[in-house]
Protein backbone atom coordinates (compact mmCIF):
# COMPACT_ATOMS: atom_id res chain seq x y z
CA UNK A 1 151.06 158.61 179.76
CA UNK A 2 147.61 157.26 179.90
CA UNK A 3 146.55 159.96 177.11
CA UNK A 4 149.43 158.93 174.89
CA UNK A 5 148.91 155.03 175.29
CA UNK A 6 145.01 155.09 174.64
CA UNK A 7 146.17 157.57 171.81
CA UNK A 8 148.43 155.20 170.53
CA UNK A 9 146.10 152.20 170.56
CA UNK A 10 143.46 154.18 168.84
CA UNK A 11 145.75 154.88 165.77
CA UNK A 12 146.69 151.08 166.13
CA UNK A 13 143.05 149.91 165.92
CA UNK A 14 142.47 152.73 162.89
CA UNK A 15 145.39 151.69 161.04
CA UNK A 16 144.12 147.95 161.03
CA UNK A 17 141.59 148.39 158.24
CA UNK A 18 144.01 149.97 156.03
CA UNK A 19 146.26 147.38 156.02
CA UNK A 20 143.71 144.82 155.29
CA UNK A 21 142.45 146.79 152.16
CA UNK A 22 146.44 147.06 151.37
CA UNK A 23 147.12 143.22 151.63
CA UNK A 24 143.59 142.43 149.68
CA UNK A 25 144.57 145.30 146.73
CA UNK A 26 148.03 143.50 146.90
CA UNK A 27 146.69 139.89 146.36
CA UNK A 28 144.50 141.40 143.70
CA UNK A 29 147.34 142.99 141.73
CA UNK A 30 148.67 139.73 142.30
CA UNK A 31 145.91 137.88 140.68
CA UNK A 32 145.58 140.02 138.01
CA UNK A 33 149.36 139.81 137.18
CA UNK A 34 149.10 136.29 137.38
CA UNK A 35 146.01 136.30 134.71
CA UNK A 36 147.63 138.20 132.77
CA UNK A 37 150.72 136.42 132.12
CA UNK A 38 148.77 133.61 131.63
CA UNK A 39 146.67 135.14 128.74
CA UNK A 40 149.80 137.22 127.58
CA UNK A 41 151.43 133.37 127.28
CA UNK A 42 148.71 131.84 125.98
CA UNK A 43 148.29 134.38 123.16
CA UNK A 44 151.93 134.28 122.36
CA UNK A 45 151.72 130.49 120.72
CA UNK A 46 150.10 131.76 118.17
CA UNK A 47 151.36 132.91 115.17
CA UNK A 48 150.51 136.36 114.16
CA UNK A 49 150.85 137.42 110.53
CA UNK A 50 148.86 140.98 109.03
CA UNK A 51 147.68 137.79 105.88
CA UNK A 52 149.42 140.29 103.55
CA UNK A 53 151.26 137.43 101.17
CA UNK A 54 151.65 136.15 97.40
CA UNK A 55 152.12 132.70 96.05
CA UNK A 56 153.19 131.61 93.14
CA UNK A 57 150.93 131.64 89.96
CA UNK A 58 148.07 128.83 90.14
CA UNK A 59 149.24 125.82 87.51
CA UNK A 60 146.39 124.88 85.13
CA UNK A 61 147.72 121.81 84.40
CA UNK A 62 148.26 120.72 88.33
CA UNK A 63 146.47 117.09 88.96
CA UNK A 64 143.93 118.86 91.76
CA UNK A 65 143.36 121.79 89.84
CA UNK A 66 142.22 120.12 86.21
CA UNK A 67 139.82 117.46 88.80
CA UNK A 68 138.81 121.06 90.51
CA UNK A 69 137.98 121.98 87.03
CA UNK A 70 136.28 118.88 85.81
CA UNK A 71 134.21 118.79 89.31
CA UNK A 72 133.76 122.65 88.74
CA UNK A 73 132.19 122.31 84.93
CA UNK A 74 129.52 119.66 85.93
CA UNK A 75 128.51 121.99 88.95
CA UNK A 76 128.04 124.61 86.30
CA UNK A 77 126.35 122.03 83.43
CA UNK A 78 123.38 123.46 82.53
CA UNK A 79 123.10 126.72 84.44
CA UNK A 80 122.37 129.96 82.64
CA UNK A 81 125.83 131.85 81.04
CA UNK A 82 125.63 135.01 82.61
CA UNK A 83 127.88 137.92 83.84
CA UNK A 84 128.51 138.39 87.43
CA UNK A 85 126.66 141.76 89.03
CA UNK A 86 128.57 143.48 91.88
CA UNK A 87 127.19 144.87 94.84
CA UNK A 88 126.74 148.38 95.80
CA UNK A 89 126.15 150.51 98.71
CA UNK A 90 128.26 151.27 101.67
CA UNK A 91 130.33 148.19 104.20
CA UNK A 92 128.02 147.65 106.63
CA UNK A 93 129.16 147.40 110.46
CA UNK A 94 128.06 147.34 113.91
CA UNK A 95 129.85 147.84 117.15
CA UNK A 96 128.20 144.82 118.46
CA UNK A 97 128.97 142.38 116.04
CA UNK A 98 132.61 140.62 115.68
CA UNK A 99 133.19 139.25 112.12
CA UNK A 100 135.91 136.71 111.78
CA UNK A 101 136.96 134.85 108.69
CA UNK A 102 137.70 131.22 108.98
CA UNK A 103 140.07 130.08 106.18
CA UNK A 104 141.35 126.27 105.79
CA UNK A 105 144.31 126.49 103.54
CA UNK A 106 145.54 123.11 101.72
CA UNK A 107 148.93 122.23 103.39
CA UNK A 108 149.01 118.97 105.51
CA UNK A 109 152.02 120.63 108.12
CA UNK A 110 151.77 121.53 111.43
CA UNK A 111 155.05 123.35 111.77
CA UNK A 112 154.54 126.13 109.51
CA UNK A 113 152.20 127.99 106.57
CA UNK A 114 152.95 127.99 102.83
CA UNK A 115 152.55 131.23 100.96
CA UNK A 116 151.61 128.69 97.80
CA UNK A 117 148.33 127.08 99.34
CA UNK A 118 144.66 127.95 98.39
CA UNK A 119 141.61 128.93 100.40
CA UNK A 120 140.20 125.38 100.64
CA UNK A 121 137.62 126.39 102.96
CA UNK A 122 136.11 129.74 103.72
CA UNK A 123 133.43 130.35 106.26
CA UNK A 124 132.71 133.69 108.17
CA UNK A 125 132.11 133.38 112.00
CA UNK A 126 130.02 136.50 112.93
CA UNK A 127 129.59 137.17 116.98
CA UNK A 128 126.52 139.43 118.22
CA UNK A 129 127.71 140.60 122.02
CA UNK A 130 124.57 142.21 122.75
CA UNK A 131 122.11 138.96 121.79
CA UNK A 132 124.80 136.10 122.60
CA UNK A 133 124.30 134.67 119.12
CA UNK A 134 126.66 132.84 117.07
CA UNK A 135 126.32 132.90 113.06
CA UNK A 136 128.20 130.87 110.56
CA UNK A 137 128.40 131.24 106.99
CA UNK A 138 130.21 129.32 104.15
CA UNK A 139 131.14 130.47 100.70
CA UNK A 140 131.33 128.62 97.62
CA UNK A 141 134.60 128.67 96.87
CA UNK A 142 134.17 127.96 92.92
CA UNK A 143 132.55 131.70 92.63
CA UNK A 144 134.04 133.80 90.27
CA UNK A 145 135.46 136.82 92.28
CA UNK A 146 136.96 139.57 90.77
CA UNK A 147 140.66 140.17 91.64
CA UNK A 148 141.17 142.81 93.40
CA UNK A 149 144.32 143.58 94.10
CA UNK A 150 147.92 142.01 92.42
CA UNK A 151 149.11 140.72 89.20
CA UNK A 152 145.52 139.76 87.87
CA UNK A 153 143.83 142.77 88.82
CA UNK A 154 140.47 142.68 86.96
CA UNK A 155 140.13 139.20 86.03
CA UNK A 156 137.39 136.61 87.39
CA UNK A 157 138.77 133.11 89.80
CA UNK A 158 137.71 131.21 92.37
CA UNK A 159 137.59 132.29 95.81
CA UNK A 160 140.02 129.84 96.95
CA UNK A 161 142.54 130.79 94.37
CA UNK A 162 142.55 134.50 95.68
CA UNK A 163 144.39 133.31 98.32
CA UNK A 164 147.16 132.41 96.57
CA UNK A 165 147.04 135.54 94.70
CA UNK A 166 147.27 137.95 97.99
CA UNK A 167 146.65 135.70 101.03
CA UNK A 168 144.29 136.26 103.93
CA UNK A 169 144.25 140.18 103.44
CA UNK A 170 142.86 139.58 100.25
CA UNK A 171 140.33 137.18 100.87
CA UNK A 172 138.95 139.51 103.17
CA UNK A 173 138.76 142.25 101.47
CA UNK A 174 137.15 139.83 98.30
CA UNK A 175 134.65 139.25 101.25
CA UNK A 176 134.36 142.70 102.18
CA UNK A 177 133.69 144.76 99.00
CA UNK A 178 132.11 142.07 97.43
CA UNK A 179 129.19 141.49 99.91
CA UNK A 180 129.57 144.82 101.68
CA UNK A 181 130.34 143.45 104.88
CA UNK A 182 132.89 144.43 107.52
CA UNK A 183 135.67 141.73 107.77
CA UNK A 184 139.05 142.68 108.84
CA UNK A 185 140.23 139.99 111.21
CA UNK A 186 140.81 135.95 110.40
CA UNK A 187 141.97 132.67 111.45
CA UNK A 188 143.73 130.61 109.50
CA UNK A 189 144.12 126.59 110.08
CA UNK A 190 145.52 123.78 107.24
CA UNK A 191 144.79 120.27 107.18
CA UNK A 192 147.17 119.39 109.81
CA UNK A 193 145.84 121.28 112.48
CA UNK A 194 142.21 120.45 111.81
CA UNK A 195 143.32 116.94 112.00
CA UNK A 196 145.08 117.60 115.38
CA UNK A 197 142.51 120.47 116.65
CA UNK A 198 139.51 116.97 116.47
CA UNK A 199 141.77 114.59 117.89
CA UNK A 200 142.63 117.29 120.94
CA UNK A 201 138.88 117.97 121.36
CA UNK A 202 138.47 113.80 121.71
CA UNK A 203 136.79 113.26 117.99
CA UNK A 204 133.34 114.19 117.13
CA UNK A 205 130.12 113.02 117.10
CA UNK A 206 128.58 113.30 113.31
CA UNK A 207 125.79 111.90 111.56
CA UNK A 208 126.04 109.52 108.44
CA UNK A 209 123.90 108.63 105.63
CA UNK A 210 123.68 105.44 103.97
CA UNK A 211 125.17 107.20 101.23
CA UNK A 212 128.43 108.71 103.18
CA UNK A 213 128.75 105.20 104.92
CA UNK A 214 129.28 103.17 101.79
CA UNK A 215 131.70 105.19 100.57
CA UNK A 216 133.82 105.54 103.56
CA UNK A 217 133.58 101.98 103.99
CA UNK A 218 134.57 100.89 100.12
CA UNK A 219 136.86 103.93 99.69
CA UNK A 220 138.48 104.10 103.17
CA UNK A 221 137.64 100.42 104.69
CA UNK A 222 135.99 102.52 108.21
CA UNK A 223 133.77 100.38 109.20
CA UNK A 224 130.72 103.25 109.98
CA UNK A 225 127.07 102.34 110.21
CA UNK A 226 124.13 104.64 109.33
CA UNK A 227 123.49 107.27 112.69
CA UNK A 228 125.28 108.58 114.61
CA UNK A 229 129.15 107.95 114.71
CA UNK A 230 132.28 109.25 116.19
CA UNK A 231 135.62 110.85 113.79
CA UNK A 232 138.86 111.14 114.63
CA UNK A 233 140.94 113.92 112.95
CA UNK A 234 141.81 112.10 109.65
CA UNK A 235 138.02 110.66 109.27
CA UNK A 236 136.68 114.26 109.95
CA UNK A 237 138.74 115.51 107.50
CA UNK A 238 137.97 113.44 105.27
CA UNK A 239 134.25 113.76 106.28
CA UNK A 240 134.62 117.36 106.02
CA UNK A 241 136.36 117.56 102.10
CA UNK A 242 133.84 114.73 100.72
CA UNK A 243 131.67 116.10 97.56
CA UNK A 244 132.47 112.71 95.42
CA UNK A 245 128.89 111.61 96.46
CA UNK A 246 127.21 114.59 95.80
CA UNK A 247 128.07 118.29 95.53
CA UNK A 248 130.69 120.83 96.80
CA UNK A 249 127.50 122.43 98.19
CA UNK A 250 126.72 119.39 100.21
CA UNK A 251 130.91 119.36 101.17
CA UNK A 252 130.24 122.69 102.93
CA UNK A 253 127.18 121.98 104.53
CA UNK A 254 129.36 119.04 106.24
CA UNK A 255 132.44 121.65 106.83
CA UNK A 256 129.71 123.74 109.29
CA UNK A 257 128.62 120.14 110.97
CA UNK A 258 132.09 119.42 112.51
CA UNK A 259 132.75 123.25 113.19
CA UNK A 260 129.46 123.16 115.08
CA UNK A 261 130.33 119.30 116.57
CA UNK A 262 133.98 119.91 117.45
CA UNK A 263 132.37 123.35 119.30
CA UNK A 264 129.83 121.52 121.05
CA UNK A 265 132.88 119.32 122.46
CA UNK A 266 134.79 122.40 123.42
CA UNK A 267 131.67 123.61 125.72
CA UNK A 268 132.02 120.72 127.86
CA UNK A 269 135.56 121.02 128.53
CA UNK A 270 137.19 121.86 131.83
CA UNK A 271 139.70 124.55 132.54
CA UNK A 272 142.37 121.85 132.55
CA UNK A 273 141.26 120.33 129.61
CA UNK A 274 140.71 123.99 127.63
CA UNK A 275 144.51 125.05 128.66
CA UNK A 276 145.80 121.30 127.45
CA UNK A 277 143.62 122.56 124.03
CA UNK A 278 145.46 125.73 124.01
CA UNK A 279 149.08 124.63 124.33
CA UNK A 280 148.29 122.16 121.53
CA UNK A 281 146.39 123.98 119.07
CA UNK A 282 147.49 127.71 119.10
CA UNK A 283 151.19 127.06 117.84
CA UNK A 284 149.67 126.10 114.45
CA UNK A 285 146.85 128.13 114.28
CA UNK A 286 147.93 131.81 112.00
CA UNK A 287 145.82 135.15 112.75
CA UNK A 288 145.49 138.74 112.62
CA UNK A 289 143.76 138.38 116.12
CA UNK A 290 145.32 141.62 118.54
CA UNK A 291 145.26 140.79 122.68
CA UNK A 292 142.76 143.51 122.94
CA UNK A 293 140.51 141.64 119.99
CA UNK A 294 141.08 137.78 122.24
CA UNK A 295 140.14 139.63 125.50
CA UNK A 296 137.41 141.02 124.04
CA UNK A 297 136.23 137.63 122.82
CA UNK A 298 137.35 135.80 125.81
CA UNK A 299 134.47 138.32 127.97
CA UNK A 300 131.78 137.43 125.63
CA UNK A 301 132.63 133.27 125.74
CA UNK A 302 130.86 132.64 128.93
CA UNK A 303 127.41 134.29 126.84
CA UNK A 304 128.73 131.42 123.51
CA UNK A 305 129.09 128.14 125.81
CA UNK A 306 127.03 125.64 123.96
CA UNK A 307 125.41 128.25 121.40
CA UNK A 308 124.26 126.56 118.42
CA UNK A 309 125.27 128.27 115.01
CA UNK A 310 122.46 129.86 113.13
CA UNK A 311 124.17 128.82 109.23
CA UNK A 312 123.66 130.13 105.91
CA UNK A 313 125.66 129.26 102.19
CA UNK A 314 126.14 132.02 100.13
CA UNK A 315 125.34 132.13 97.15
CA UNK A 316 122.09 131.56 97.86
CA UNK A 317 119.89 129.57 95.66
CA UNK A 318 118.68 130.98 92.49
CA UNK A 319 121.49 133.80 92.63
CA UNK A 320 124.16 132.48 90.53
CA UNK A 321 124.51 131.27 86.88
CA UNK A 322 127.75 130.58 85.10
CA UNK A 323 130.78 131.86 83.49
CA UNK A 324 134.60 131.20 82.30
CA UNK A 325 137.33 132.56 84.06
CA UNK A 326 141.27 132.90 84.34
CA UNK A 327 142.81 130.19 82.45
CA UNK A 328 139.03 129.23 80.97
CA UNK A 329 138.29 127.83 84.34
CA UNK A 330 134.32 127.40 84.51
CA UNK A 331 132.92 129.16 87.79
CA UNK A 332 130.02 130.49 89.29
CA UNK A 333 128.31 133.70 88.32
CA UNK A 334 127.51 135.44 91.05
CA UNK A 335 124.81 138.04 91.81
CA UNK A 336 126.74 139.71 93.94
CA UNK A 337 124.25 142.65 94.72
CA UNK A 338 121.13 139.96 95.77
CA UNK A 339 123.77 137.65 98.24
CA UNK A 340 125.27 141.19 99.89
CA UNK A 341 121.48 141.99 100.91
CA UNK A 342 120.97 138.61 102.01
CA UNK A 343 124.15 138.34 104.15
CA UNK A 344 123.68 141.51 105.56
CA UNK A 345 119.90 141.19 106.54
CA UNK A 346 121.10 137.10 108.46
CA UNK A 347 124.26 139.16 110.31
CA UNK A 348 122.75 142.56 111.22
CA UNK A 349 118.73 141.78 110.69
CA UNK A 350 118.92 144.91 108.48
CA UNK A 351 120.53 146.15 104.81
CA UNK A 352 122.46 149.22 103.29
CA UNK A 353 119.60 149.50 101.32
CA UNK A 354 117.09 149.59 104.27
């Protein structure tokens, strides 16, 4: 009896361990689970579309188009006539760099996206994992690209037309061939969410010139001064669209100042605050973007939080004349070949000609 009872406690007093390793593996599994369906619903309010779409045919004699055409044939007053050069060489690509395109389409909703709107804005956000460093580049969208795919096949438009003409997919791939860098994943917002994606990050801080602050205030009756001031959704916008005073060039210089502001707000959010963000935004926010693709950004954020955006305009300066297009719209002339070595050597620090 003796043997058997000190036996018996001995397998007691073994046992214990294992049952505290079961009950911590259970609350982990438990945790996980939990995580999980929290991502798994998180990522669900978005709206997932491949970007494969077709709108109807742009209208010349549309108001915004013929002022996008008047605006576009000063811009290209007095530059050289020349023929556009493409690029050669092989896509370049590296496993430790994520390339995302960010596209701003024209449609004031926030219920839904319209197969009929243009690229208004088009910037690529390019990750490095290994060096923690955030890059952000805007393109010009009165370039003359050559169609590549659909119904004009061969001719020469702006990049924000080609997204009428075969939606995200083909923007990236304009993107892609064109400058011989690997794009294959977006994220596509329209006026209403921006304007609702600044008011759910509280505004944003932006500088003004004396220049910007006259017009606002004659134009829009905001009463701004000259410094420092802080946007709501519909002022950023606006902010963020203005060329009247100057040049689309400047109007995408200002696009990558409330990107970089309304991220700097983000960074200082809490975990309450970042979910509230979430719920609101990601219902009216379109993308290509798989689970695996989020988690894999979501494991790099921590490295991001308060990064500030090395930025770069393509084309670059000197690279570019001009030339008529589709419906004798006047456009850029792009060197092609020049701004694919130059966006290659500010994303991977090297190019396919290296």
């Amino acid at each position: 009896m003796n043997k058997t009872s000190k036996s018996g406690k001995k397998q007691n007093k073994l046992s214990t361990p294992v049952r505290v390793v079961l009950i911590v593996l259970l609350i982990l599994l438990l945790l996980i689970g939990a995580a999980y369906l929290f991502y798994h619903g998180k990522v669900s309010l978005l709206n997932h579309s491949n970007g494969v779409s077709a709108g109807d045919a742009i209208d010349a004699s549309d108001s915004e188009t013929m002022a996008e055409s008047d605006a576009m044939a000063q811009s290209t007053a007095g530059l050289e006539e020349k023929d556009a050069v493409l690029a050669d060489g092989e896509i370049m690509s590296d496993k430790n760099v994520i390339n995302i395109l960010l596209i701003g389409t024209d449609e004031r909703t926030t219920d839904g996206f319209s197969a009929n709107a243009r690229g208004d804005s088009c910037m690529l956000l390019s990750i490095n994992k290994k060096d923690s460093a955030v890059k952000l580049v805007s393109f010009e969208r009165g370039m003359g690209m050559p169609i590549l795919a659909g119904q004009y096949e061969g001719q020469y438009d702006w990049l924000t037309h080609t997204f009428r003409y075969g939606g995200a997919d083909l923007m990236m791939r304009e993107i892609r061939e064109c400058f011989k860098v690997q794009v294959d994943k977006y994220v596509r917002v329209n006026f209403g969410t921006f304007i609702k994606g600044i008011e759910a990050v509280g505004g944003v801080d932006i500088e003004l010139t004396q220049a910007e602050v006259t017009y606002f205030r004659d134009g829009c009756h905001w009463n701004f001064r000259v410094g420092t001031n802080h946007l709501n959704g519909e002022q950023a916008l606006a902010y963020a669209r203005l060329r009247e005073i100057d040049t689309d060039w400047t109007r995408i210089q200002r696009q990558r100042r409330v990107v970089q502001a309304a991220w700097d707000r983000v960074a200082d959010m809490s975990v309450l605050e970042l979910n509230n963000l979430l719920n609101e935004i990601f219902p009216m926010v379109q993308t290509n973007l798989t689970e695996a693709d989020l988690a894999q950004l979501l494991l790099v954020a921590p490295g991001l939080r308060g990064a500030t955006a090395e930025q770069m305009t393509i084309p670059k300066e000197h690279t570019y004349g001009s030339m008529v297009g589709m419906d004798g719209r006047s456009m850029f002339a792009v060197d092609f070949d020049l701004n694919s070595r130059a966006l290659q050597e500010f994303i991977y620090g090297k190019t396919n000609k290296d």
